[in-house]
PDB file of N, CA and C in Angstrom:
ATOM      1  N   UNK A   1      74.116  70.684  45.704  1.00  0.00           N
ATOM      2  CA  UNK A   1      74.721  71.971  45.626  1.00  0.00           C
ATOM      3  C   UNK A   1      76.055  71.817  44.906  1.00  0.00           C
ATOM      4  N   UNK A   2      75.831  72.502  43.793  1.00  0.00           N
ATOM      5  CA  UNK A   2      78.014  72.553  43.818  1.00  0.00           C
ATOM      6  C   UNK A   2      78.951  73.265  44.170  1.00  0.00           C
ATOM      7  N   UNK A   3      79.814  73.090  43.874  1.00  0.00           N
ATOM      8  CA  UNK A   3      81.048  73.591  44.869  1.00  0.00           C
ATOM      9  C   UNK A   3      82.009  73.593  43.780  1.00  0.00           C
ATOM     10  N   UNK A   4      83.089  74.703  43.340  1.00  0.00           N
ATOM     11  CA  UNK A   4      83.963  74.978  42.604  1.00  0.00           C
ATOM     12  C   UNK A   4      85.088  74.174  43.813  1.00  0.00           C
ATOM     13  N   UNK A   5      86.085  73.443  42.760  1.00  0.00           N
ATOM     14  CA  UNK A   5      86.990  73.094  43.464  1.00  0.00           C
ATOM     15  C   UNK A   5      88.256  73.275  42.260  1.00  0.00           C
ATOM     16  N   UNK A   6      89.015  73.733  42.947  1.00  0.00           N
ATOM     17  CA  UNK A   6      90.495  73.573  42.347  1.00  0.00           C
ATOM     18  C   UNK A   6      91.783  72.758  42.438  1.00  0.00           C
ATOM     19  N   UNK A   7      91.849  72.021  41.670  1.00  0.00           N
ATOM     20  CA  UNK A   7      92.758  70.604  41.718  1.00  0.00           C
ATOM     21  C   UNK A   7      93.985  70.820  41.220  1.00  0.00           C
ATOM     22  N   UNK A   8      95.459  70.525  41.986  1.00  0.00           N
ATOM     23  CA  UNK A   8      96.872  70.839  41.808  1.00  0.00           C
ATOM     24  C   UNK A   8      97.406  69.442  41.447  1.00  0.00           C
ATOM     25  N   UNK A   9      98.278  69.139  40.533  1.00  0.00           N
ATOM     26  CA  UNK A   9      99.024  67.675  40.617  1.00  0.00           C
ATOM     27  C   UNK A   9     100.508  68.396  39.993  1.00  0.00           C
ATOM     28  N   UNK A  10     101.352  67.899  40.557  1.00  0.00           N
ATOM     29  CA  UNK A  10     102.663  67.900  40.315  1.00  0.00           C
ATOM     30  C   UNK A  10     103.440  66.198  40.037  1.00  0.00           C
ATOM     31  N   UNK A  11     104.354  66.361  38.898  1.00  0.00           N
ATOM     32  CA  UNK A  11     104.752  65.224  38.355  1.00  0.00           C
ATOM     33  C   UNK A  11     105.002  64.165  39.503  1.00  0.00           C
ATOM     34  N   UNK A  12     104.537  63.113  39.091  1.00  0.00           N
ATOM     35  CA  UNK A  12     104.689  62.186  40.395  1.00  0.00           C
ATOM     36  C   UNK A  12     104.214  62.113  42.026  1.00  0.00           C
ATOM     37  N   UNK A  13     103.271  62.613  41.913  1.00  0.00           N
ATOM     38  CA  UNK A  13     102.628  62.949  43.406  1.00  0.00           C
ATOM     39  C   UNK A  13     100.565  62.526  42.906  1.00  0.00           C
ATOM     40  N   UNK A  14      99.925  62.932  44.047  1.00  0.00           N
ATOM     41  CA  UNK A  14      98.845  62.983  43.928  1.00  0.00           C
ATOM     42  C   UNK A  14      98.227  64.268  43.337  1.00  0.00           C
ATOM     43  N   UNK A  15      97.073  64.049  43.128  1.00  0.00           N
ATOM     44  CA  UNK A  15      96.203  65.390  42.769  1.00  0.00           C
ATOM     45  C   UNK A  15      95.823  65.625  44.374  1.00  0.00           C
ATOM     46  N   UNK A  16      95.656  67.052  44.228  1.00  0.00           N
ATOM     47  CA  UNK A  16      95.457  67.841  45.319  1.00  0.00           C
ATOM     48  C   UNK A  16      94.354  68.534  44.998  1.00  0.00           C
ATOM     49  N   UNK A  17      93.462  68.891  46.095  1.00  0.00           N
ATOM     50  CA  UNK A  17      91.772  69.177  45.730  1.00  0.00           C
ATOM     51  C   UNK A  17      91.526  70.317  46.706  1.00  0.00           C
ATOM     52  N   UNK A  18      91.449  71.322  46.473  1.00  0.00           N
ATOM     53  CA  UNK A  18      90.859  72.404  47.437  1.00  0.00           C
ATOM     54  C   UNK A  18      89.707  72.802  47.193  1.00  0.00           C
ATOM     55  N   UNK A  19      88.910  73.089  48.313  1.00  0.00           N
ATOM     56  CA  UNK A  19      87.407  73.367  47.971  1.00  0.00           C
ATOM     57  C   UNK A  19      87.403  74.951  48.818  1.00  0.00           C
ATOM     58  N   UNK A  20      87.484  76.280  47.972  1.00  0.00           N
ATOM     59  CA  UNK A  20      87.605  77.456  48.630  1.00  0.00           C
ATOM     60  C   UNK A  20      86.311  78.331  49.369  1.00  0.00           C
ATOM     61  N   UNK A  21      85.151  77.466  48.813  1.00  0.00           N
ATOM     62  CA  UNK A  21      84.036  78.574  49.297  1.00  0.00           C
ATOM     63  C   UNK A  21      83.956  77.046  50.530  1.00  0.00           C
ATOM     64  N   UNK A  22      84.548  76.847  51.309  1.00  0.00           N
ATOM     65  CA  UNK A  22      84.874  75.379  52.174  1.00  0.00           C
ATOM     66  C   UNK A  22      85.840  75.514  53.150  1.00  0.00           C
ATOM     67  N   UNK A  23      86.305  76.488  53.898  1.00  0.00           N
ATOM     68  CA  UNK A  23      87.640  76.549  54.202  1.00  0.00           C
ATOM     69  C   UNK A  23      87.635  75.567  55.126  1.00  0.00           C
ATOM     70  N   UNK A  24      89.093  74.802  54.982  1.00  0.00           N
ATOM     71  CA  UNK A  24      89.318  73.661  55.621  1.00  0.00           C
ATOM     72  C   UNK A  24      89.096  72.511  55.083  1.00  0.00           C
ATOM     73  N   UNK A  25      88.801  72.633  53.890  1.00  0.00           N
ATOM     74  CA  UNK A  25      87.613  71.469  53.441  1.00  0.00           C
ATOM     75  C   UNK A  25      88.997  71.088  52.328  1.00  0.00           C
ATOM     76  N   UNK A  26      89.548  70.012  51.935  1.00  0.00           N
ATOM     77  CA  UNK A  26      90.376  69.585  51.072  1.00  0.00           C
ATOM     78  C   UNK A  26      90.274  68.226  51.027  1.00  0.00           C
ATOM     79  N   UNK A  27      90.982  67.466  49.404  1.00  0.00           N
ATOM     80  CA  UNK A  27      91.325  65.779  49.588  1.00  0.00           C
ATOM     81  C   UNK A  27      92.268  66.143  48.606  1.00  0.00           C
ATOM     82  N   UNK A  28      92.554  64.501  48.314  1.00  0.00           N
ATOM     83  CA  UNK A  28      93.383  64.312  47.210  1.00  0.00           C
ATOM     84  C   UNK A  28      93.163  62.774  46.692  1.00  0.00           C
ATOM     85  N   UNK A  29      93.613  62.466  45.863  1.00  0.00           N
ATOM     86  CA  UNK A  29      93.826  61.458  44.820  1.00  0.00           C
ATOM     87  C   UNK A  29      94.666  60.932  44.153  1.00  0.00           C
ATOM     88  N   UNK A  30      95.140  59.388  44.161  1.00  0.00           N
ATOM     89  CA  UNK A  30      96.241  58.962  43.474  1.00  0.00           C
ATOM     90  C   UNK A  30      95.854  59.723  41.454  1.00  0.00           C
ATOM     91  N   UNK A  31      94.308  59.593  41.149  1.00  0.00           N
ATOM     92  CA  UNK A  31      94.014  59.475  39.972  1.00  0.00           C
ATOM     93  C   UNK A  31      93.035  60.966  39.758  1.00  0.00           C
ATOM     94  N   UNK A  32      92.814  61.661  38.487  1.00  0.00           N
ATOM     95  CA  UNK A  32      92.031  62.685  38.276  1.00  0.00           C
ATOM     96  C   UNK A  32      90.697  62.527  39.197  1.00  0.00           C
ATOM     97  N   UNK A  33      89.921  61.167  38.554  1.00  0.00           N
ATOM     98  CA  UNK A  33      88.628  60.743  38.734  1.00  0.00           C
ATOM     99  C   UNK A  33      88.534  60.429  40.552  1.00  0.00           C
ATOM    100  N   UNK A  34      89.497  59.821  40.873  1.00  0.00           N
ATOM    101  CA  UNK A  34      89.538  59.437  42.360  1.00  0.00           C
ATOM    102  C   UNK A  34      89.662  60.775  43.697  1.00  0.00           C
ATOM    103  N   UNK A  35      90.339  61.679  43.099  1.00  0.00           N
ATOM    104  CA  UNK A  35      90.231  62.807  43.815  1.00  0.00           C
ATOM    105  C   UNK A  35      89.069  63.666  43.868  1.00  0.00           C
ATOM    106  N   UNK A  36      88.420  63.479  42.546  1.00  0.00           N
ATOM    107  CA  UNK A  36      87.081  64.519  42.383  1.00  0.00           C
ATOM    108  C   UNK A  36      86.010  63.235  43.080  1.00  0.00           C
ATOM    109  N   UNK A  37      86.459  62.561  43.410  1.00  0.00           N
ATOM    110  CA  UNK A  37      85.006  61.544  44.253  1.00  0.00           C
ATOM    111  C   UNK A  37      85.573  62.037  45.793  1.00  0.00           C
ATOM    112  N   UNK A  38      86.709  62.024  45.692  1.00  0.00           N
ATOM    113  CA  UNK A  38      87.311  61.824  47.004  1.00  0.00           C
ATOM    114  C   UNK A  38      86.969  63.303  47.828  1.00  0.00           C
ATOM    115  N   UNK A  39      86.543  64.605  47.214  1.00  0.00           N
ATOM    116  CA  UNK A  39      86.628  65.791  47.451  1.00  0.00           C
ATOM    117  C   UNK A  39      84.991  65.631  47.601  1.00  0.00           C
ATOM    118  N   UNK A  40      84.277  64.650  47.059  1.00  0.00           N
ATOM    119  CA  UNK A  40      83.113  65.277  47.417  1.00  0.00           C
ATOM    120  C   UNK A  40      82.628  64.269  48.350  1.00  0.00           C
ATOM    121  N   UNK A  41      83.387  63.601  48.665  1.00  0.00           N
ATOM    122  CA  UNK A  41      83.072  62.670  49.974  1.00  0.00           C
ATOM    123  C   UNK A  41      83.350  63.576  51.158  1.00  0.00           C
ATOM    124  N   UNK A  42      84.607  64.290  50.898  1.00  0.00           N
ATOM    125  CA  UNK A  42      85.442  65.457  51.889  1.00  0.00           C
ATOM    126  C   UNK A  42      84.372  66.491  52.094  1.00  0.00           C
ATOM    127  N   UNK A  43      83.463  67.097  51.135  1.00  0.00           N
ATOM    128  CA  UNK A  43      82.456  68.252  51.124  1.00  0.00           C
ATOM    129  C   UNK A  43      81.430  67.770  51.883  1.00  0.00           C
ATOM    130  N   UNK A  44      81.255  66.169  51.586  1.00  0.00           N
ATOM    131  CA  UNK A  44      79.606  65.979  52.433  1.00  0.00           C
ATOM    132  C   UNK A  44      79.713  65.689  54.066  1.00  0.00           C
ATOM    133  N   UNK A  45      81.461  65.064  54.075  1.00  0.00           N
ATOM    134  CA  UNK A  45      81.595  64.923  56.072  1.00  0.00           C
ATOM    135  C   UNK A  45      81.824  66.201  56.329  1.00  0.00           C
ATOM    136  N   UNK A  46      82.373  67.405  55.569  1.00  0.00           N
ATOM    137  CA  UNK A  46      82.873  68.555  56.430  1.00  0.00           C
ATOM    138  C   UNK A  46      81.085  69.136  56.944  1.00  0.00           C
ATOM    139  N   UNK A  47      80.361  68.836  55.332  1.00  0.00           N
ATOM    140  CA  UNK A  47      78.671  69.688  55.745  1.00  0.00           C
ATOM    141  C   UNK A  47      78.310  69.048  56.950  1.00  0.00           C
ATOM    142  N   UNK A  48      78.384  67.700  56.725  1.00  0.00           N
ATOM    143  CA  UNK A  48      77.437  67.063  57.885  1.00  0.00           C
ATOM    144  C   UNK A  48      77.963  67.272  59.019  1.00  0.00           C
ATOM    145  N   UNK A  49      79.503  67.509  59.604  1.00  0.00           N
ATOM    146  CA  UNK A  49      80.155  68.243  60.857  1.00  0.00           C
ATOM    147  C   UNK A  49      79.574  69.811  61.202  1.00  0.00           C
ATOM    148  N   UNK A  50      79.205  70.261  60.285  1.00  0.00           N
ATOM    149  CA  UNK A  50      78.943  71.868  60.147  1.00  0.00           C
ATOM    150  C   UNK A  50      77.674  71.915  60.632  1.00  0.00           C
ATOM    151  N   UNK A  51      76.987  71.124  60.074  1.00  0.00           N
ATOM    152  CA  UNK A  51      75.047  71.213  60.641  1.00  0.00           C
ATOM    153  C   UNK A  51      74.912  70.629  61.766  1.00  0.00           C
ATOM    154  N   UNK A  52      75.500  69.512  61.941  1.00  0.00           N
ATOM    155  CA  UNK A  52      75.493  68.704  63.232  1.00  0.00           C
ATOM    156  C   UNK A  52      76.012  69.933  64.519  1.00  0.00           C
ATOM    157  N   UNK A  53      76.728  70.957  64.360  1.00  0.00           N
ATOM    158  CA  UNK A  53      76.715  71.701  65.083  1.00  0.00           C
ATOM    159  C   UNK A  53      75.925  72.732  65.383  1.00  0.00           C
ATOM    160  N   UNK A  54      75.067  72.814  64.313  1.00  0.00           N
ATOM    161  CA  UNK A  54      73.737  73.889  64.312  1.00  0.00           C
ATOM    162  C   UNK A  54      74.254  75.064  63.284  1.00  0.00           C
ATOM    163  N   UNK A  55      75.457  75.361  62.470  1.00  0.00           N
ATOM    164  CA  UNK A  55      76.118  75.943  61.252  1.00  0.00           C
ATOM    165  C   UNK A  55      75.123  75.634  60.142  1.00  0.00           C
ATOM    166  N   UNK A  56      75.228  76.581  59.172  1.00  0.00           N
ATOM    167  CA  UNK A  56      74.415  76.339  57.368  1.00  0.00           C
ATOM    168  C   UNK A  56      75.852  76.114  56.774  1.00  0.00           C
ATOM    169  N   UNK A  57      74.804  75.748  55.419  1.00  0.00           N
ATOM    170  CA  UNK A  57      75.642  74.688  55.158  1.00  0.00           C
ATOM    171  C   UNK A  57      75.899  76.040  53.841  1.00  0.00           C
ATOM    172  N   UNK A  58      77.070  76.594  53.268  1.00  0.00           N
ATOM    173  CA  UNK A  58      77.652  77.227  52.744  1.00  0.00           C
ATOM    174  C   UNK A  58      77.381  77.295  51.095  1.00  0.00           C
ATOM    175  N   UNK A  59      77.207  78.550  50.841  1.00  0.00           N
ATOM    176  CA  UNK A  59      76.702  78.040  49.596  1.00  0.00           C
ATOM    177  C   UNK A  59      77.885  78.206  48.407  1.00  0.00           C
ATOM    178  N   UNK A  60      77.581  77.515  47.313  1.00  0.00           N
ATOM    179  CA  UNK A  60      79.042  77.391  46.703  1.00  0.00           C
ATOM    180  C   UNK A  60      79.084  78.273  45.739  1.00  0.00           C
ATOM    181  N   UNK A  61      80.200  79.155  45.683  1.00  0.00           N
ATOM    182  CA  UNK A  61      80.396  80.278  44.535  1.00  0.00           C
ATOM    183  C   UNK A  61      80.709  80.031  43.259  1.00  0.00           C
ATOM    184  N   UNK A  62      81.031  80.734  42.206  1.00  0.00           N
ATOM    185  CA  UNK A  62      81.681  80.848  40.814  1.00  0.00           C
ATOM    186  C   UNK A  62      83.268  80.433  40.896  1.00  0.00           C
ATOM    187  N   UNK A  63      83.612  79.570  39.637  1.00  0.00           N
ATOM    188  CA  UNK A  63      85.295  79.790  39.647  1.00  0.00           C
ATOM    189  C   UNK A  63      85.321  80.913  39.476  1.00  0.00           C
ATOM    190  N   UNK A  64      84.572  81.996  38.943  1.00  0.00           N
ATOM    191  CA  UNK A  64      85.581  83.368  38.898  1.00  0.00           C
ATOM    192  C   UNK A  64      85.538  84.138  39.565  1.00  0.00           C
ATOM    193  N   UNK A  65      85.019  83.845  41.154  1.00  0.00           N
ATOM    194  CA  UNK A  65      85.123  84.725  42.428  1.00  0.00           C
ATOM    195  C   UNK A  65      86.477  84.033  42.542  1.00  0.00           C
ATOM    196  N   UNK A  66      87.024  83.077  42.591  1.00  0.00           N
ATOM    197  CA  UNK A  66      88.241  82.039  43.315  1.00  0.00           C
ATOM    198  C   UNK A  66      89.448  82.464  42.053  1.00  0.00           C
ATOM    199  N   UNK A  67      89.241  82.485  40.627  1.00  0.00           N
ATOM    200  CA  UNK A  67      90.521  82.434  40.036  1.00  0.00           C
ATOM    201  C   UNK A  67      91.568  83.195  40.395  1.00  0.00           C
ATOM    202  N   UNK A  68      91.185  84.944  40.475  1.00  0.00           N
ATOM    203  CA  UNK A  68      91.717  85.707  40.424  1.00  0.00           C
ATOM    204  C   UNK A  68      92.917  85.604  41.930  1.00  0.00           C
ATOM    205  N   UNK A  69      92.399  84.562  42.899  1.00  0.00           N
ATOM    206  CA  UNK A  69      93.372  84.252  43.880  1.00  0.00           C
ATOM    207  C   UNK A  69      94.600  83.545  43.456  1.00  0.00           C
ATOM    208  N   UNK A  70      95.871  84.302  43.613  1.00  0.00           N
ATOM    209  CA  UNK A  70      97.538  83.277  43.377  1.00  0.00           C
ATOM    210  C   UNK A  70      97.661  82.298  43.537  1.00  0.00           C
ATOM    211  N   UNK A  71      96.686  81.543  44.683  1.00  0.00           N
ATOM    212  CA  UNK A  71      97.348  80.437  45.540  1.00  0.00           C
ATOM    213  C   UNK A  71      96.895  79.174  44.778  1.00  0.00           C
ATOM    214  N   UNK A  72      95.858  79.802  43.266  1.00  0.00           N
ATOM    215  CA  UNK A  72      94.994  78.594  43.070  1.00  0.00           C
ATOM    216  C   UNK A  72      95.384  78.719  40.934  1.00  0.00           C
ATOM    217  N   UNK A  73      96.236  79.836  40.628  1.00  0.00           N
ATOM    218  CA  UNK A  73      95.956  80.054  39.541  1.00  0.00           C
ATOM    219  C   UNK A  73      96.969  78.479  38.605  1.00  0.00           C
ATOM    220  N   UNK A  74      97.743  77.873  39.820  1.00  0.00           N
ATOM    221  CA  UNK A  74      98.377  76.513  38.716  1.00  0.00           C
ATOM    222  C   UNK A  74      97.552  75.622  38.686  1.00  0.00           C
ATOM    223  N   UNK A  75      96.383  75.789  39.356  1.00  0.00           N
ATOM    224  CA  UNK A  75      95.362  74.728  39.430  1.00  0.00           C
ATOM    225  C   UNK A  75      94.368  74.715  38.200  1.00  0.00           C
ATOM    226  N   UNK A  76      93.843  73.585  38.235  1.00  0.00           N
ATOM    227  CA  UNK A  76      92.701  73.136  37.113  1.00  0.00           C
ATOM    228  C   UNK A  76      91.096  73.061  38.014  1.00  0.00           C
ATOM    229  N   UNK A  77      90.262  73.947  37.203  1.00  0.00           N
ATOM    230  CA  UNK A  77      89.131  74.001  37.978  1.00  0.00           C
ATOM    231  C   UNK A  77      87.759  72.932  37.701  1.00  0.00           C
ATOM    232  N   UNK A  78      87.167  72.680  38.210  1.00  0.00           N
ATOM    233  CA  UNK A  78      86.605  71.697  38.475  1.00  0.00           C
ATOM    234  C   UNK A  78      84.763  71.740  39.229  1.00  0.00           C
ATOM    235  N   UNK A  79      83.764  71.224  39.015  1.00  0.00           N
ATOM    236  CA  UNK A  79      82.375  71.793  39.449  1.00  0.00           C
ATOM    237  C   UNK A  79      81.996  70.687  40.046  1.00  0.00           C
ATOM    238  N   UNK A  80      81.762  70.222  41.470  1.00  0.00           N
ATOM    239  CA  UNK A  80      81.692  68.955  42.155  1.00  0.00           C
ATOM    240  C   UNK A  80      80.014  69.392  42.579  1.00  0.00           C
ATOM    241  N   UNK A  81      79.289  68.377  42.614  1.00  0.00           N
ATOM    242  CA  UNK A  81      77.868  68.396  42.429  1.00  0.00           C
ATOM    243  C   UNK A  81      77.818  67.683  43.792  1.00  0.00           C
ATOM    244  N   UNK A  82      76.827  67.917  44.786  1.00  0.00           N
ATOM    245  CA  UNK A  82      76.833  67.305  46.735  1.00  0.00           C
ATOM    246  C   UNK A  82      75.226  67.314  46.531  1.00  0.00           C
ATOM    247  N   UNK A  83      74.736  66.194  46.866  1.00  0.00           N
ATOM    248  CA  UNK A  83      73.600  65.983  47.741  1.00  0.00           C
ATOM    249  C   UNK A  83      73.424  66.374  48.606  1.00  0.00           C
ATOM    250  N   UNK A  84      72.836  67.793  48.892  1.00  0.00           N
ATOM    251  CA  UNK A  84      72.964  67.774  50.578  1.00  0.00           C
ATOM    252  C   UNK A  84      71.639  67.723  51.458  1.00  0.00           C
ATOM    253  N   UNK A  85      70.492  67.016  50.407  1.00  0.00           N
ATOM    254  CA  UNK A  85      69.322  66.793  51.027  1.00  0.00           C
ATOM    255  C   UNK A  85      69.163  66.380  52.285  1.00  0.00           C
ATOM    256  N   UNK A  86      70.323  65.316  52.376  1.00  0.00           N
ATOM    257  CA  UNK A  86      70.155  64.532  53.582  1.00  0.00           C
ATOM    258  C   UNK A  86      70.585  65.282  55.144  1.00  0.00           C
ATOM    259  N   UNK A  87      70.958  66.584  54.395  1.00  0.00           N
ATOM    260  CA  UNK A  87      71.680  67.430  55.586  1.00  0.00           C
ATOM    261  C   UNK A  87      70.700  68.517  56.546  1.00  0.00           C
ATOM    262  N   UNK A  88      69.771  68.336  55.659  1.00  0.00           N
ATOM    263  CA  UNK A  88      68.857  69.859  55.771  1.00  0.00           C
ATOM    264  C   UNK A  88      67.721  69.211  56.568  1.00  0.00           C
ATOM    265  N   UNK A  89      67.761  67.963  56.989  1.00  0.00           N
ATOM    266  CA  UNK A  89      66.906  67.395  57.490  1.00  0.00           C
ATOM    267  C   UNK A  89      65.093  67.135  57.187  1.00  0.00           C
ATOM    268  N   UNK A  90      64.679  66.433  57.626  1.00  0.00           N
ATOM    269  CA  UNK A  90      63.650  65.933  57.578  1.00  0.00           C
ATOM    270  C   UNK A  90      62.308  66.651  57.201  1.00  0.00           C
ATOM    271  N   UNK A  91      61.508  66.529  56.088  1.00  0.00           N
ATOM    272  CA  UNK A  91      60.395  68.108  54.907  1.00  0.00           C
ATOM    273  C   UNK A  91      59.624  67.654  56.660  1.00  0.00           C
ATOM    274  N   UNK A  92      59.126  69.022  56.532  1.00  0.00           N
ATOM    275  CA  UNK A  92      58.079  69.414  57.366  1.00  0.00           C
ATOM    276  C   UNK A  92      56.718  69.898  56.587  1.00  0.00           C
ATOM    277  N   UNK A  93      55.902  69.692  56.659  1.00  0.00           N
ATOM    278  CA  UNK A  93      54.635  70.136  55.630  1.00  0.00           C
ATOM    279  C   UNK A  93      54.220  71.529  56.722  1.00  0.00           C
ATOM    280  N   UNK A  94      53.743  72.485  55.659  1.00  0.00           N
ATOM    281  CA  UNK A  94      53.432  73.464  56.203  1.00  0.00           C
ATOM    282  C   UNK A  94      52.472  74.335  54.784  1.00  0.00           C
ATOM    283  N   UNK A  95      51.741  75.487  55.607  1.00  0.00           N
ATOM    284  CA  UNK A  95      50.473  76.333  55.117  1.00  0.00           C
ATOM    285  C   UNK A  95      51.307  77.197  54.967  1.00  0.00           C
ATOM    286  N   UNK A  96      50.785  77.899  53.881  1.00  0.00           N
ATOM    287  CA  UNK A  96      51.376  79.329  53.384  1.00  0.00           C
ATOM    288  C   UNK A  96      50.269  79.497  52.468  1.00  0.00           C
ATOM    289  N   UNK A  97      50.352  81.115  52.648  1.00  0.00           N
ATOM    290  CA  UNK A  97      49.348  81.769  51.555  1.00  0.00           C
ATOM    291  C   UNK A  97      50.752  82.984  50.533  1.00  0.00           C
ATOM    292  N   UNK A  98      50.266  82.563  49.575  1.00  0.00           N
ATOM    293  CA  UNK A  98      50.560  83.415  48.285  1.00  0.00           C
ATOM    294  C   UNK A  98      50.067  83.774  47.698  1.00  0.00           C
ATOM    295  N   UNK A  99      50.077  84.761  46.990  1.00  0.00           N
ATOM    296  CA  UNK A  99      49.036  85.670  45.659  1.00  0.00           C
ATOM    297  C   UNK A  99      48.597  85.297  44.915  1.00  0.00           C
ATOM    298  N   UNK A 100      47.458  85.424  44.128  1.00  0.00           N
ATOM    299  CA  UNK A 100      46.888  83.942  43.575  1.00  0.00           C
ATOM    300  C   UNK A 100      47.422  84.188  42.174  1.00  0.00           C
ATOM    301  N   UNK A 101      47.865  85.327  42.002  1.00  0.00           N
ATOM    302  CA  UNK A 101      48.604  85.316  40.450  1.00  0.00           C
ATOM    303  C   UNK A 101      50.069  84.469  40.301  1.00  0.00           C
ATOM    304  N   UNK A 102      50.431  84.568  41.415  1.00  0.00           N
ATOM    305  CA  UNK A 102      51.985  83.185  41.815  1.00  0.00           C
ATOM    306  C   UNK A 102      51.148  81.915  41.794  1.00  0.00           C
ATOM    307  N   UNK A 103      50.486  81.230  42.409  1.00  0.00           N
ATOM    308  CA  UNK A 103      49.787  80.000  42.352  1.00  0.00           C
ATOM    309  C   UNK A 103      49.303  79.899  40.780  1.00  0.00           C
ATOM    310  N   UNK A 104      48.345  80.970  39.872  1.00  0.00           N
ATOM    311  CA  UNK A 104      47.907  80.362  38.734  1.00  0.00           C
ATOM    312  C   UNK A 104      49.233  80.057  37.715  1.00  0.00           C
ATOM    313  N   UNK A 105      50.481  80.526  38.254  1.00  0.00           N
ATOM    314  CA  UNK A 105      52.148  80.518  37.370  1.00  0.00           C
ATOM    315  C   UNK A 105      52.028  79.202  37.706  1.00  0.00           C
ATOM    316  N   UNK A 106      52.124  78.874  38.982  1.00  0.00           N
ATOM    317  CA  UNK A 106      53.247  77.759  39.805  1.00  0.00           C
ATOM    318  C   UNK A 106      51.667  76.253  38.375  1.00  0.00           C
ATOM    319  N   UNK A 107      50.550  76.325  39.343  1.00  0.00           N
ATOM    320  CA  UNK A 107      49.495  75.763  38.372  1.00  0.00           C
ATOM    321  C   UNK A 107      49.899  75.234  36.971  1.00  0.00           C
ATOM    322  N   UNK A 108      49.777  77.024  36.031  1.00  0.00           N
ATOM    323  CA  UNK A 108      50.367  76.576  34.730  1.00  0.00           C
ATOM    324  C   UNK A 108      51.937  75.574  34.236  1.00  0.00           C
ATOM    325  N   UNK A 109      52.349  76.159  35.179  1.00  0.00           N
ATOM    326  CA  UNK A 109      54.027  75.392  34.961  1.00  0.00           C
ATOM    327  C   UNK A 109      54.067  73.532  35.120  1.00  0.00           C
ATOM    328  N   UNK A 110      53.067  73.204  35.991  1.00  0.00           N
ATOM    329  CA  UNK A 110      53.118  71.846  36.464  1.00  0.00           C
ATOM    330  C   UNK A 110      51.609  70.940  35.758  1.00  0.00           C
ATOM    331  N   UNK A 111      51.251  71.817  34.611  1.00  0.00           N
ATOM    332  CA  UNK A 111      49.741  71.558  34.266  1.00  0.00           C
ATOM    333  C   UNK A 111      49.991  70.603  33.482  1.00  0.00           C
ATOM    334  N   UNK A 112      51.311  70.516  32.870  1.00  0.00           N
ATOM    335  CA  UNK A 112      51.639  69.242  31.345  1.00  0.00           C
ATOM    336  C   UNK A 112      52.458  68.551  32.229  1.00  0.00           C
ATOM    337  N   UNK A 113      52.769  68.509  33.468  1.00  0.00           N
ATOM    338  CA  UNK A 113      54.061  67.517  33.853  1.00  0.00           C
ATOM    339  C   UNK A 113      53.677  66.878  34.572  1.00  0.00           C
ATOM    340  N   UNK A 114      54.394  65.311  35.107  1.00  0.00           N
ATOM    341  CA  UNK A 114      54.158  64.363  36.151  1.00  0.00           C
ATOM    342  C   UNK A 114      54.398  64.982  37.340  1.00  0.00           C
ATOM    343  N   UNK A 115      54.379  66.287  37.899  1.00  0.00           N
ATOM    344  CA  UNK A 115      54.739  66.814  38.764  1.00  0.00           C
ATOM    345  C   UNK A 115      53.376  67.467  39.336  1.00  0.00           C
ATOM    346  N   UNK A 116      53.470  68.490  40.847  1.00  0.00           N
ATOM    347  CA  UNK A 116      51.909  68.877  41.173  1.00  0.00           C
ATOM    348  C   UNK A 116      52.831  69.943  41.789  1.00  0.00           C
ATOM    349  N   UNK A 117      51.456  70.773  42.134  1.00  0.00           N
ATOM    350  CA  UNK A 117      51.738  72.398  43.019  1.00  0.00           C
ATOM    351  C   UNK A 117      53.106  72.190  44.392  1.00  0.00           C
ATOM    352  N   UNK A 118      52.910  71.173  44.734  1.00  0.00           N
ATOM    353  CA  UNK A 118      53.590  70.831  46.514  1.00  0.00           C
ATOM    354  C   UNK A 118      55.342  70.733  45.545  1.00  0.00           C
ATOM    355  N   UNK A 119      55.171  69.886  44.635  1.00  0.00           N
ATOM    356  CA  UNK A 119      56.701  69.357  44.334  1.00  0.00           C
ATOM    357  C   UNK A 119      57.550  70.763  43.476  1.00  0.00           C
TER     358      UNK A 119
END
């Protein structure tokens, strides 16, 4: 999933990382690169605290729902990419019926690829 994040650095300090569709959710970084790892290490313990409580896991908006906020406009924006497979827990196989004009789509779409109907 990604997550818009907005990153602050002032001369001589760290970068500062806010993640707004996240509240609560922040890091920082001595270095550009080290903060944007460091923020999405911050995104995957805050998810995995959030589900572990029985919470969903939030879905991440546009920078341009977030720019138009003051608190973020000296900031530099940023698109942090989260695995959160591991959050959603464990595939369950299950039956479903659909229209068979959706199945002959889903069919055609996966007919040239290493891929099948299930994936």
């Amino acid at each position: 999933m990604r997550y818009p994040v907005v990153i602050h650095h002032e001369k001589d300090s760290a970068y500062g990382v806010i993640v707004p569709d996240i509240p609560g959710c922040f890091s920082a970084g001595d270095s550009l690169d080290e903060a944007i790892e460091n923020v999405r290490e911050a995104i995957f313990a805050h998810l995995e605290l959030v589900t572990q409580d029985g919470g969903d896991i939030p879905a991440g908006g546009t920078v341009e729902t977030h720019i138009v906020n003051k608190d973020y406009r000296a900031g530099v924006w940023a698109l942090v990419d989260v695995d959160v497979g591991d959050l959603l827990g464990p595939a369950e196989r299950i039956n479903i019926t659909i229209p068979k004009r959706a199945l002959e789509k889903i069919d055609n779409a996966v007919k040239y690829t290493k891929s099948n109907r299930s994936a």
